[in-house]
PDB file of N, CA and C in Angstrom:
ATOM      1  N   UNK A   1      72.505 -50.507 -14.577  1.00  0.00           N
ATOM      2  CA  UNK A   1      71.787 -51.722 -14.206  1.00  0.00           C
ATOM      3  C   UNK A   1      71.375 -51.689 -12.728  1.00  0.00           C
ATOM      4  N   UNK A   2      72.256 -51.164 -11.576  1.00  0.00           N
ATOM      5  CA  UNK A   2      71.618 -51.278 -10.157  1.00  0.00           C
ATOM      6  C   UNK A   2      70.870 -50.297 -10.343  1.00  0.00           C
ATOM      7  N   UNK A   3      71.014 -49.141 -11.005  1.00  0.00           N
ATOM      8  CA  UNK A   3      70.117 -48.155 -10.727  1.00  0.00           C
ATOM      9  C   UNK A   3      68.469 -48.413 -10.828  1.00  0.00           C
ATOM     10  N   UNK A   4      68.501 -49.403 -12.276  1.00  0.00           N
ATOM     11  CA  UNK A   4      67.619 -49.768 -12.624  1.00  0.00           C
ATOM     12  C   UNK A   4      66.832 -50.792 -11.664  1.00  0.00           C
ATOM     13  N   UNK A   5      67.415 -51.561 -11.224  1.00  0.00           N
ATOM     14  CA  UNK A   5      67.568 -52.603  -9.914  1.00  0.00           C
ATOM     15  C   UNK A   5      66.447 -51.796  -8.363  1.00  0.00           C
ATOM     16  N   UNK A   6      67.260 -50.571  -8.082  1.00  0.00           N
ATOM     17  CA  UNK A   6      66.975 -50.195  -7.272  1.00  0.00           C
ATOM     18  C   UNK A   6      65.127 -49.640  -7.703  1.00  0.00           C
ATOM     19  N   UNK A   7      64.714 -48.792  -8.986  1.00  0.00           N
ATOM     20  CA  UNK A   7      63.801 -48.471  -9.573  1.00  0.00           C
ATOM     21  C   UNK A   7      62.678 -49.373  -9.463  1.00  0.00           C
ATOM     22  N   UNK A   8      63.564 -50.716  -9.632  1.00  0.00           N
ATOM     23  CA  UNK A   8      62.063 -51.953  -9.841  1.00  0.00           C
ATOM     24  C   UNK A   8      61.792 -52.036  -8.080  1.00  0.00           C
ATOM     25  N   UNK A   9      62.544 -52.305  -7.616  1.00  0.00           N
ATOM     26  CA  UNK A   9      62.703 -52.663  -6.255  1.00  0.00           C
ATOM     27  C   UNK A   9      62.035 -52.189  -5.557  1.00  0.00           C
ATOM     28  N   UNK A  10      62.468 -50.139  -5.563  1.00  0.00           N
ATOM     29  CA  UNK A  10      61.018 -49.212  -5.170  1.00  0.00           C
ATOM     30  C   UNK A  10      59.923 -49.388  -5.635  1.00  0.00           C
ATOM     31  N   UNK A  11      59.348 -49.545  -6.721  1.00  0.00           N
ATOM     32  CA  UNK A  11      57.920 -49.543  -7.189  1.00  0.00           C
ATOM     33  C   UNK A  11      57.640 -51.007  -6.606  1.00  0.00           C
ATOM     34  N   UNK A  12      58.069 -51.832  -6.377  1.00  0.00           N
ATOM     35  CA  UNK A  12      57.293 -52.928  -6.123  1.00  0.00           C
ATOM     36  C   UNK A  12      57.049 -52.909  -4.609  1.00  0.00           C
ATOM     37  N   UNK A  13      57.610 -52.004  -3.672  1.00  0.00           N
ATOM     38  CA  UNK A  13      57.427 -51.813  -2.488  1.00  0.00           C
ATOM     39  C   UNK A  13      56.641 -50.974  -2.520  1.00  0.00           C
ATOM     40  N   UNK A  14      56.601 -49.732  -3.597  1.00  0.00           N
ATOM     41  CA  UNK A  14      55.529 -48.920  -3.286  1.00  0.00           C
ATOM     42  C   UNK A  14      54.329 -49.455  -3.804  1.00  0.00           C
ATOM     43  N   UNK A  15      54.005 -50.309  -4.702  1.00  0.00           N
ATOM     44  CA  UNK A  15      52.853 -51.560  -5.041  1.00  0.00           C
ATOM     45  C   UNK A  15      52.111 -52.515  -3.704  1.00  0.00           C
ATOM     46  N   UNK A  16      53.434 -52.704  -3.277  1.00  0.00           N
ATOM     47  CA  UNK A  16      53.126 -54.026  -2.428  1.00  0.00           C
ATOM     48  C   UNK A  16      52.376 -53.252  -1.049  1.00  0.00           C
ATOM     49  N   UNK A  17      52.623 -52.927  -1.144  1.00  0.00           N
ATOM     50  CA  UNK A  17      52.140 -52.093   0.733  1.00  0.00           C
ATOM     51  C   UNK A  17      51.265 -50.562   0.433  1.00  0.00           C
ATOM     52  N   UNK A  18      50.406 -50.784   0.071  1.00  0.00           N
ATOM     53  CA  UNK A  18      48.897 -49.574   0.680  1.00  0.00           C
ATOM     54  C   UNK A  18      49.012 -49.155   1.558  1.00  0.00           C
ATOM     55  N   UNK A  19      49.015 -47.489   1.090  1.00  0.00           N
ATOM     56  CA  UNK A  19      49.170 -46.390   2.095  1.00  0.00           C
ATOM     57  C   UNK A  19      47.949 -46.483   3.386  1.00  0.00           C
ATOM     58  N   UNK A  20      46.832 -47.371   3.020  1.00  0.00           N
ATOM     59  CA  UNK A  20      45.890 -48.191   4.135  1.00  0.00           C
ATOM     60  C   UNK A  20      46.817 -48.739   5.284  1.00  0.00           C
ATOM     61  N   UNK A  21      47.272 -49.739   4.365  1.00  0.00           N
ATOM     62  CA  UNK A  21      48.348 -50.412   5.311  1.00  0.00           C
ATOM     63  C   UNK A  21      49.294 -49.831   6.237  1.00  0.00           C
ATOM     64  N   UNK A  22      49.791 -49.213   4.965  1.00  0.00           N
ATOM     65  CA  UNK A  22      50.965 -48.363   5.835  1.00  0.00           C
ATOM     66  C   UNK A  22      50.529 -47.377   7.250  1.00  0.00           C
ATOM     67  N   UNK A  23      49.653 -46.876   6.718  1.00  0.00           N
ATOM     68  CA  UNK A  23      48.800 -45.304   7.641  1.00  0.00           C
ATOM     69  C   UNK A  23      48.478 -46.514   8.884  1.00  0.00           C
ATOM     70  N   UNK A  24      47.857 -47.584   8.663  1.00  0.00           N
ATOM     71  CA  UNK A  24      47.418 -48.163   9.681  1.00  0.00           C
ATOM     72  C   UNK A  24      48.391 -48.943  11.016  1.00  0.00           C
ATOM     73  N   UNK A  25      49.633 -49.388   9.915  1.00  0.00           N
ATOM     74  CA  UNK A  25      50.289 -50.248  11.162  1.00  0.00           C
ATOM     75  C   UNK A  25      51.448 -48.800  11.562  1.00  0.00           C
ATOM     76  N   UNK A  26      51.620 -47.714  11.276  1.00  0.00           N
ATOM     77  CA  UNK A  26      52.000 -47.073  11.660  1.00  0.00           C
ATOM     78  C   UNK A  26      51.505 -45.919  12.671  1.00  0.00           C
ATOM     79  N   UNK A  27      50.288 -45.903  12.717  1.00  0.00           N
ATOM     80  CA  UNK A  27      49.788 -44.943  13.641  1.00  0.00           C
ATOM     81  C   UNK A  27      49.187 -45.986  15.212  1.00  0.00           C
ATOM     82  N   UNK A  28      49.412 -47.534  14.683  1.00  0.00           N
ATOM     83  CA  UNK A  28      49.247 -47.975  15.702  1.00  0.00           C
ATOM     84  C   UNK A  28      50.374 -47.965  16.487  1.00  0.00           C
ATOM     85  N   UNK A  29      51.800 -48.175  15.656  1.00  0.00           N
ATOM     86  CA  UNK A  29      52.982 -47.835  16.516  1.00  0.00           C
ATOM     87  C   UNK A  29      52.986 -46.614  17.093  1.00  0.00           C
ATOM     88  N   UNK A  30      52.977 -45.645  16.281  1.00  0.00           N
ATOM     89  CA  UNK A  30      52.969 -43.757  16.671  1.00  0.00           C
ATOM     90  C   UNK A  30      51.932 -44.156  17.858  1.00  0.00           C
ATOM     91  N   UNK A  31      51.094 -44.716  18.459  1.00  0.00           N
ATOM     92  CA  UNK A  31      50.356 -44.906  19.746  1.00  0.00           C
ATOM     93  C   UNK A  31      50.634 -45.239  20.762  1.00  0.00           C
ATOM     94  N   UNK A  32      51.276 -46.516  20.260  1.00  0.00           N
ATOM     95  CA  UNK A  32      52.278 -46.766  21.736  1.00  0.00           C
ATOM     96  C   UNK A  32      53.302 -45.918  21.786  1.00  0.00           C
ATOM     97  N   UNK A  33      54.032 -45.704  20.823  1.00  0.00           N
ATOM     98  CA  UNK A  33      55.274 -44.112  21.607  1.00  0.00           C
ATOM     99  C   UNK A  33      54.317 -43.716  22.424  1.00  0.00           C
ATOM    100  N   UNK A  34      53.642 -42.876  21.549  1.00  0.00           N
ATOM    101  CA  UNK A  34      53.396 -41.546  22.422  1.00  0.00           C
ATOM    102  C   UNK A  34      52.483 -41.865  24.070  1.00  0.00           C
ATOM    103  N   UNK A  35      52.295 -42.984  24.100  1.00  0.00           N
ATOM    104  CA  UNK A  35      50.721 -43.216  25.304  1.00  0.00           C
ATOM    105  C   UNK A  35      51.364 -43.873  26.267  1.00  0.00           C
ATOM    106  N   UNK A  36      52.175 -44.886  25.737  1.00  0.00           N
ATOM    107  CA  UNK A  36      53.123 -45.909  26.884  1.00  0.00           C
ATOM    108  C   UNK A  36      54.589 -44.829  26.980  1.00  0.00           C
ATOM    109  N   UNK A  37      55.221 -44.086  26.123  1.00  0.00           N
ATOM    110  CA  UNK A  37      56.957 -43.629  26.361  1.00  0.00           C
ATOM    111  C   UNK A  37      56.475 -41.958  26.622  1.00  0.00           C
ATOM    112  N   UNK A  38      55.348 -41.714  25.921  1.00  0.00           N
ATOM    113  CA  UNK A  38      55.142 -40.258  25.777  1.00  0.00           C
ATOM    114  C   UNK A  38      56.309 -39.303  25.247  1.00  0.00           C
ATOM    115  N   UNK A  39      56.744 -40.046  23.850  1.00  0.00           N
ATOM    116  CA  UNK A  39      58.146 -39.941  23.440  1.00  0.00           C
ATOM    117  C   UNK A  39      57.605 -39.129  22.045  1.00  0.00           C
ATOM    118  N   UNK A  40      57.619 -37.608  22.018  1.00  0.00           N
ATOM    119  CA  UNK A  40      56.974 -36.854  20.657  1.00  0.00           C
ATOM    120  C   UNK A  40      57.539 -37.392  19.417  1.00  0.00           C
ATOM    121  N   UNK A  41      59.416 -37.106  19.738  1.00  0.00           N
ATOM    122  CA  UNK A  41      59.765 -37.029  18.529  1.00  0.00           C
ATOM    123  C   UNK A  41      59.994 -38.556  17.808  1.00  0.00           C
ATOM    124  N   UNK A  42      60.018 -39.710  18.695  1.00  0.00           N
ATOM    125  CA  UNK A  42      59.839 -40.980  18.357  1.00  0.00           C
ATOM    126  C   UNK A  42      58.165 -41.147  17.502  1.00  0.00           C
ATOM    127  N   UNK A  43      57.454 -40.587  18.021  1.00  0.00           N
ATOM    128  CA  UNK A  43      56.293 -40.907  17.751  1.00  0.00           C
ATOM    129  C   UNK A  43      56.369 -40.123  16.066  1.00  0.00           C
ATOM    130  N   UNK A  44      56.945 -38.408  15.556  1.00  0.00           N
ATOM    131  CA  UNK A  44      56.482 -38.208  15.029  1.00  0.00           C
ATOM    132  C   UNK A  44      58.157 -38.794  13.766  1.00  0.00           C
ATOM    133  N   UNK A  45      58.880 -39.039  14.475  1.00  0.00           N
ATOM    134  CA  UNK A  45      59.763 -39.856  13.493  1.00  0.00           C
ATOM    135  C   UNK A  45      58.998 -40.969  12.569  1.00  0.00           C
ATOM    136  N   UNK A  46      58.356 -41.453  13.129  1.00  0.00           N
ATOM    137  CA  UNK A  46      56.864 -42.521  12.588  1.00  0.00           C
ATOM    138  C   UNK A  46      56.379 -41.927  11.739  1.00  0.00           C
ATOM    139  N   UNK A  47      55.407 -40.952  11.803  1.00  0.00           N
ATOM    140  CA  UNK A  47      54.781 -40.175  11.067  1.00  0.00           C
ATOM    141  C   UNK A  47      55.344 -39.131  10.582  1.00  0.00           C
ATOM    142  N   UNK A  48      56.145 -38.730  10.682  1.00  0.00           N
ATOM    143  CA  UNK A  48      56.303 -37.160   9.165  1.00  0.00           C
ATOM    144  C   UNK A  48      56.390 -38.149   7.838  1.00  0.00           C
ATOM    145  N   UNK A  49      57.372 -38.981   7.946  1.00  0.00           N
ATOM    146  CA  UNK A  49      57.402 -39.686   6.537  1.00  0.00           C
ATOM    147  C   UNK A  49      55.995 -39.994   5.445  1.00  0.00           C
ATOM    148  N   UNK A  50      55.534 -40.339   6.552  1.00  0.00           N
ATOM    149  CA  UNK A  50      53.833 -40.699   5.501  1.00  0.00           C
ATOM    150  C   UNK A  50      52.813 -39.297   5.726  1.00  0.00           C
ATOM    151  N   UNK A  51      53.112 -38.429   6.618  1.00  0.00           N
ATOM    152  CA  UNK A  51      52.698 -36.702   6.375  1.00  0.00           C
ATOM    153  C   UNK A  51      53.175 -36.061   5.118  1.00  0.00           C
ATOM    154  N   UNK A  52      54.495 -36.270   4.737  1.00  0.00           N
ATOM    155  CA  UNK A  52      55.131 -36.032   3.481  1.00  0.00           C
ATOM    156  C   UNK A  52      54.736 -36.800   2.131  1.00  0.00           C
ATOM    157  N   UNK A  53      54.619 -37.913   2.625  1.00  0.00           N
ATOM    158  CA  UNK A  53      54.222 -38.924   1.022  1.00  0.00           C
ATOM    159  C   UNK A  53      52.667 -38.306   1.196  1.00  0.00           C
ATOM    160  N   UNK A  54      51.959 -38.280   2.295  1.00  0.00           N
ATOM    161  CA  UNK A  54      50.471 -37.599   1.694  1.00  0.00           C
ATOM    162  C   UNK A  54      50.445 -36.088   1.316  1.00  0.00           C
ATOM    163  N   UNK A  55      51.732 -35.306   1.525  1.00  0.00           N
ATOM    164  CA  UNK A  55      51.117 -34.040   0.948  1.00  0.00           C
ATOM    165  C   UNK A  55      52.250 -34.351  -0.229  1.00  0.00           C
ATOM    166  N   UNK A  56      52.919 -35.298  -1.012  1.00  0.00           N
ATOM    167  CA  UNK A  56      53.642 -34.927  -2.215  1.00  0.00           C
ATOM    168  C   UNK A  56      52.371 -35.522  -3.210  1.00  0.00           C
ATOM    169  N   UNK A  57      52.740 -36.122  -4.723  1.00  0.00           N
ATOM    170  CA  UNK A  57      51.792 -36.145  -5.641  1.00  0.00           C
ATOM    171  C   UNK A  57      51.455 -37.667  -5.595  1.00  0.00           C
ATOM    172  N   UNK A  58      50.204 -37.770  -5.918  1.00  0.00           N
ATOM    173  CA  UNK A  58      49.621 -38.917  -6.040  1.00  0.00           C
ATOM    174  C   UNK A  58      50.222 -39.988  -7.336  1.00  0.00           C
ATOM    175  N   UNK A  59      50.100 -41.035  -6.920  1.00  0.00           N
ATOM    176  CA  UNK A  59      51.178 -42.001  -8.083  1.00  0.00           C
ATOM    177  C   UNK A  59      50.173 -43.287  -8.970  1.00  0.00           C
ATOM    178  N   UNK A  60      49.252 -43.568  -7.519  1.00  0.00           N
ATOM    179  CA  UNK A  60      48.362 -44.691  -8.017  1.00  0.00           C
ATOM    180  C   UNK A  60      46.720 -44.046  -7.492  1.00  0.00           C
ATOM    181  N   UNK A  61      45.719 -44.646  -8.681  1.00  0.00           N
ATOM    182  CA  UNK A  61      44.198 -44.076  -8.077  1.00  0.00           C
ATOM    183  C   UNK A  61      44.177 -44.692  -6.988  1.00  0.00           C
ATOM    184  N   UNK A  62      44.973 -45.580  -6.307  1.00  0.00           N
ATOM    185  CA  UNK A  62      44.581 -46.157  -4.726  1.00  0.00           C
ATOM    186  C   UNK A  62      44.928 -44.671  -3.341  1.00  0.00           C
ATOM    187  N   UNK A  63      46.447 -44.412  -4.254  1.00  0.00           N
ATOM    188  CA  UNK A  63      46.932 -42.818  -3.388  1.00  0.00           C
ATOM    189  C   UNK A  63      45.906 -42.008  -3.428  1.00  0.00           C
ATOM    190  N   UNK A  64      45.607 -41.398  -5.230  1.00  0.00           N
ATOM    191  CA  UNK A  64      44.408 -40.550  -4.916  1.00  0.00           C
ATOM    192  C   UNK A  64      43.315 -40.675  -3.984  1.00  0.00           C
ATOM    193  N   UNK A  65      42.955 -42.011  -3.775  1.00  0.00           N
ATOM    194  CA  UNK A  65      41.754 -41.778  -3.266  1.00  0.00           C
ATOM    195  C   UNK A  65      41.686 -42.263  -1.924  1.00  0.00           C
ATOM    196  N   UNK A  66      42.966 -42.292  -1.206  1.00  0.00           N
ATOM    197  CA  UNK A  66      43.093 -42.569   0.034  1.00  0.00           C
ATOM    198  C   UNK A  66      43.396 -41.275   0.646  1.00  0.00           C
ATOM    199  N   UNK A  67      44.245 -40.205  -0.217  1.00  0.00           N
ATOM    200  CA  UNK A  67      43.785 -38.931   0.170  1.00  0.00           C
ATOM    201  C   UNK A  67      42.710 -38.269  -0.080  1.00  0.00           C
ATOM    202  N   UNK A  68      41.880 -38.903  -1.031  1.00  0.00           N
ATOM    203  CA  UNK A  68      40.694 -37.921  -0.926  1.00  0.00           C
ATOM    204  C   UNK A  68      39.544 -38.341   0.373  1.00  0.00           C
ATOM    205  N   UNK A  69      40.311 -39.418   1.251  1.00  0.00           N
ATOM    206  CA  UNK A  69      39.082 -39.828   2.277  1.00  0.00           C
ATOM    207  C   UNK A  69      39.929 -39.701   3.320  1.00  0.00           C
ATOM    208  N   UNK A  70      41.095 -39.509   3.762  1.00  0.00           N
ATOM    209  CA  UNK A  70      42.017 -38.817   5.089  1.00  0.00           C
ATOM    210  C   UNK A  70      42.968 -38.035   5.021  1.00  0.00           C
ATOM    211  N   UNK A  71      42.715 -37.718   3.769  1.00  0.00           N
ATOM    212  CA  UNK A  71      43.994 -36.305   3.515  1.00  0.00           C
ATOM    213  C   UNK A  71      43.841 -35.177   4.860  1.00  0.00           C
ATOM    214  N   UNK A  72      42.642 -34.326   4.540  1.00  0.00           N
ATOM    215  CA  UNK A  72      42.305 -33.573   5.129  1.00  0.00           C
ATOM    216  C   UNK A  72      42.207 -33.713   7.149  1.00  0.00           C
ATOM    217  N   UNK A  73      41.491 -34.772   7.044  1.00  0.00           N
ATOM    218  CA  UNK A  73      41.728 -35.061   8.349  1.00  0.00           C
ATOM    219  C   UNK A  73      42.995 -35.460   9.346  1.00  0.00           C
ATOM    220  N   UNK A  74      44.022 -36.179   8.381  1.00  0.00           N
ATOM    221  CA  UNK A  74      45.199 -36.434   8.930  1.00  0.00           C
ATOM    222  C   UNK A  74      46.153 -34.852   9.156  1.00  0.00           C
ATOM    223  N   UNK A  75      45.885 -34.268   7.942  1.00  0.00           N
ATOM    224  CA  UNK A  75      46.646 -33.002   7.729  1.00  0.00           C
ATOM    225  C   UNK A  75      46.043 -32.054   8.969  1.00  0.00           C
ATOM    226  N   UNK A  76      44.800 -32.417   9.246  1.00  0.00           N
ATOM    227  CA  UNK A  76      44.682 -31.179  11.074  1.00  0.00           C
ATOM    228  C   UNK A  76      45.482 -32.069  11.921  1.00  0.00           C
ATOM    229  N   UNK A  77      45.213 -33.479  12.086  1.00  0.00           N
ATOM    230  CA  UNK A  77      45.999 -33.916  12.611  1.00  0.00           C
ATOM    231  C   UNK A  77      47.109 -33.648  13.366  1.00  0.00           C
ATOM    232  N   UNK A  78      47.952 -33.465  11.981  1.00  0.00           N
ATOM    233  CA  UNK A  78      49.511 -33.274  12.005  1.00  0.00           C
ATOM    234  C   UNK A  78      49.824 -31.806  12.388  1.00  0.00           C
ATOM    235  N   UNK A  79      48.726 -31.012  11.639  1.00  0.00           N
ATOM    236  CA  UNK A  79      48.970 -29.491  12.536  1.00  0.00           C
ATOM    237  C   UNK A  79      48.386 -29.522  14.061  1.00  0.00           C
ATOM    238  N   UNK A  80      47.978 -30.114  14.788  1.00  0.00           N
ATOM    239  CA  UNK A  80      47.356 -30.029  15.817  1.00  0.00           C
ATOM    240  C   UNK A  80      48.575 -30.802  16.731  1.00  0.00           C
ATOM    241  N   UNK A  81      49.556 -31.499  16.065  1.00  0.00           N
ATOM    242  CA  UNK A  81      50.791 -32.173  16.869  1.00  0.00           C
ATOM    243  C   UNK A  81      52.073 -30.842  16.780  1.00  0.00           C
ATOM    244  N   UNK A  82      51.967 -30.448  15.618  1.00  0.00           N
ATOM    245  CA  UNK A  82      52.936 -28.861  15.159  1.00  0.00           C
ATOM    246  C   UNK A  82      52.236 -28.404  16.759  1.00  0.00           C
ATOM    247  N   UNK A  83      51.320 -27.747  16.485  1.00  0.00           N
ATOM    248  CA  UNK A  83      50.663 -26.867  17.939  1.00  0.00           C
ATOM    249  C   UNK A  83      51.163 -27.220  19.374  1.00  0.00           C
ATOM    250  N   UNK A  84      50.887 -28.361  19.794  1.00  0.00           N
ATOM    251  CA  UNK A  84      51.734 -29.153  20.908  1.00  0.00           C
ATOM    252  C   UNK A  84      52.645 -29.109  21.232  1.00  0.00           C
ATOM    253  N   UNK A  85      53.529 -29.464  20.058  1.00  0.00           N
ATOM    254  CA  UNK A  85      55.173 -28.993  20.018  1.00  0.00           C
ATOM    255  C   UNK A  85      55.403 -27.561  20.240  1.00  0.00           C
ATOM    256  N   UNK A  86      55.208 -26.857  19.752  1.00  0.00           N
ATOM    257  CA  UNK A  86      54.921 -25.157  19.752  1.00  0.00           C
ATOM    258  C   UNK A  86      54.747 -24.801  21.615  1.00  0.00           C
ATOM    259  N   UNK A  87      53.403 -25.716  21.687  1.00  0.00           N
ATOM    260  CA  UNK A  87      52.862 -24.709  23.043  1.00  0.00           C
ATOM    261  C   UNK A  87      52.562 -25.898  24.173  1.00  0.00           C
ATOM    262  N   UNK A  88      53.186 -26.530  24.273  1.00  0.00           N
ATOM    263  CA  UNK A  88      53.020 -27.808  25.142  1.00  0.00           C
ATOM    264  C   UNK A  88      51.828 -28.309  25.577  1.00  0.00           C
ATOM    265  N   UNK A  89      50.353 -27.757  24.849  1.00  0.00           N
ATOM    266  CA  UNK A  89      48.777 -27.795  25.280  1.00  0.00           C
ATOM    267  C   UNK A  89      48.717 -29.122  25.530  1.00  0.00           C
ATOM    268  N   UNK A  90      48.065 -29.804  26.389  1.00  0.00           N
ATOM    269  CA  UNK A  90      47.543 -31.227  25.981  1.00  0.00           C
ATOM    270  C   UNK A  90      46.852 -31.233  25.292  1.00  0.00           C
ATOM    271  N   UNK A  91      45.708 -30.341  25.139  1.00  0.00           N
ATOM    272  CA  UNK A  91      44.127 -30.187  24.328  1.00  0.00           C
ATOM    273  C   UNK A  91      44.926 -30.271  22.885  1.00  0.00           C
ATOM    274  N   UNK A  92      45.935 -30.060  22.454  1.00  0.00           N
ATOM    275  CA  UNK A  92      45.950 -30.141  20.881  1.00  0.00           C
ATOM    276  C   UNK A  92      46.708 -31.517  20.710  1.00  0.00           C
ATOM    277  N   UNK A  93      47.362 -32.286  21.460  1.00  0.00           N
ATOM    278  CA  UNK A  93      47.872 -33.407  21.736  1.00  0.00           C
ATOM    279  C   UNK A  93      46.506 -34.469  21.483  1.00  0.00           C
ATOM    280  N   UNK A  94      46.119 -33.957  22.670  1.00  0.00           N
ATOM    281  CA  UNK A  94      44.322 -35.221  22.881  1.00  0.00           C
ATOM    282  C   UNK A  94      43.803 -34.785  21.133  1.00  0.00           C
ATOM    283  N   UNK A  95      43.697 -33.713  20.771  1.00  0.00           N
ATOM    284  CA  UNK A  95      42.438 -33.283  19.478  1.00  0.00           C
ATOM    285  C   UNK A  95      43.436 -34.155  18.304  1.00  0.00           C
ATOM    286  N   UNK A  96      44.405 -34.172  18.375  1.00  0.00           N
ATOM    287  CA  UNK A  96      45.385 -34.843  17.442  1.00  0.00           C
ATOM    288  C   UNK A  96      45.056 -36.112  17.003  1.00  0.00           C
ATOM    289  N   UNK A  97      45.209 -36.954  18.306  1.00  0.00           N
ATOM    290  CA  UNK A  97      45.315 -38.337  18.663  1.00  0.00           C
ATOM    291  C   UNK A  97      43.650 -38.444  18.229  1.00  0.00           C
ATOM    292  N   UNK A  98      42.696 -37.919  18.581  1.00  0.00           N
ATOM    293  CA  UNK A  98      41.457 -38.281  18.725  1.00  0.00           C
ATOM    294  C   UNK A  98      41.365 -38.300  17.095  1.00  0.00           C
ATOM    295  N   UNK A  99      41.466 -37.888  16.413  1.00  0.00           N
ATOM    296  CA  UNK A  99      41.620 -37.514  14.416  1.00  0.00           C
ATOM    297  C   UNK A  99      42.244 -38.716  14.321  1.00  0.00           C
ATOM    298  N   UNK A 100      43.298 -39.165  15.229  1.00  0.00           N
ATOM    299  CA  UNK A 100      44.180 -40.536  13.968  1.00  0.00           C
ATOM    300  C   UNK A 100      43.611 -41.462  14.486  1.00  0.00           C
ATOM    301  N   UNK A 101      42.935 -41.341  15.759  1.00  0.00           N
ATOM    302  CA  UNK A 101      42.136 -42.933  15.916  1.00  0.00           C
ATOM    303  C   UNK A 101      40.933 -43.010  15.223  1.00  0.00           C
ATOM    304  N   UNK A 102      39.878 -41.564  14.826  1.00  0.00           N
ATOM    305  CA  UNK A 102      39.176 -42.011  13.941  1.00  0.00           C
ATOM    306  C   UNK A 102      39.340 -42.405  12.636  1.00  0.00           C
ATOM    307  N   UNK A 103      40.751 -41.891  12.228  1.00  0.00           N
ATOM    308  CA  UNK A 103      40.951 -42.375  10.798  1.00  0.00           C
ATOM    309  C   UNK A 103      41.562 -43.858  11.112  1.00  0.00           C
ATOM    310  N   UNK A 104      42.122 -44.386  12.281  1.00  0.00           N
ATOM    311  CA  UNK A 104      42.466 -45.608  12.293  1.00  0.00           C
ATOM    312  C   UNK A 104      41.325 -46.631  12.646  1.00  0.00           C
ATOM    313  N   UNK A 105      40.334 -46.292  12.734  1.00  0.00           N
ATOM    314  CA  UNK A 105      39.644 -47.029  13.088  1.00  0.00           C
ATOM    315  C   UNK A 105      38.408 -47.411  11.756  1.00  0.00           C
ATOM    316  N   UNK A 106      38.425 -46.227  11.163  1.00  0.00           N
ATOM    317  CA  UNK A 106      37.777 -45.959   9.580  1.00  0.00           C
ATOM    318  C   UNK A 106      39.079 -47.256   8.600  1.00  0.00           C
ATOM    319  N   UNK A 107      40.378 -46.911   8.843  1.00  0.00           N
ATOM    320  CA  UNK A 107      40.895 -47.847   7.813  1.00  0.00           C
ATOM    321  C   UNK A 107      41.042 -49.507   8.452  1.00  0.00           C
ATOM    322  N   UNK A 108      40.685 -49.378   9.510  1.00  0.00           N
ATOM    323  CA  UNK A 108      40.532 -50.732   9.677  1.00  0.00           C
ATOM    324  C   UNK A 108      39.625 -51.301   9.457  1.00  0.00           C
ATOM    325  N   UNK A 109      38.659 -50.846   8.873  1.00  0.00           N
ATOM    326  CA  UNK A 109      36.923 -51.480   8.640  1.00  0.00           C
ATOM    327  C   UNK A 109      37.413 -51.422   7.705  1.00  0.00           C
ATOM    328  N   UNK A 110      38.319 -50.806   6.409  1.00  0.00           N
ATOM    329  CA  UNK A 110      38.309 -50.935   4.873  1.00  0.00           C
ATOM    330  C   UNK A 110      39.432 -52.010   4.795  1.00  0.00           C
ATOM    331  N   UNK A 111      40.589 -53.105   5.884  1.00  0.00           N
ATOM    332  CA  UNK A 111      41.355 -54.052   5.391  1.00  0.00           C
ATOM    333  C   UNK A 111      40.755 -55.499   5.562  1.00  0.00           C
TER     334      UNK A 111
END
């Protein structure tokens, strides 16, 4: 019975809140880390979680098709923050950030 409990509980959270949503009020946080604390792993503690839910399998046609319009772009993204970490460049830091504000700025015209 909790198990079951817990089952409804997840799906209605994963219902209730669009990966729109989500991608959006989270990369506005991941902004202030990184711009006001310049704090990586705070920032990417934020983001791997929803880097992971976009590269595992799609659940609802809202998932599908929110990766089929920032999959790709978030995913250089996220390798372009890998790179940073790697080689301390700013240029892949700035090329990073510059990708999630256009996708944040694209999902804010779609809420």
């Amino acid at each position: 019975l909790v198990d079951q409990a817990l089952l409804v509980s997840k799906e209605l959270i994963r219902i209730a809140i669009l990966w729109h949503e989500e991608w959006f009020e989270t990369m506005d946080d991941a902004s202030r880390i990184w711009f006001n604390e310049h704090d990586l792993d705070g920032m990417m503690e934020l983001l791997d979680p929803l880097h992971r839910k976009l590269a595992g399998p799609c659940e609802t046609p809202h998932e599908l098709e929110f990766r089929r319009r920032f999959g790709h772009e978030l995913d250089i993204a996220c390798e372009n923050v890998e790179r940073f970490r790697e080689s301390s460049h700013q240029a892949n830091m700035t090329q990073a950030w510059d990708i999630y504000y256009a996708a944040f700025r694209r999902i804010h015209d779609m809420l």
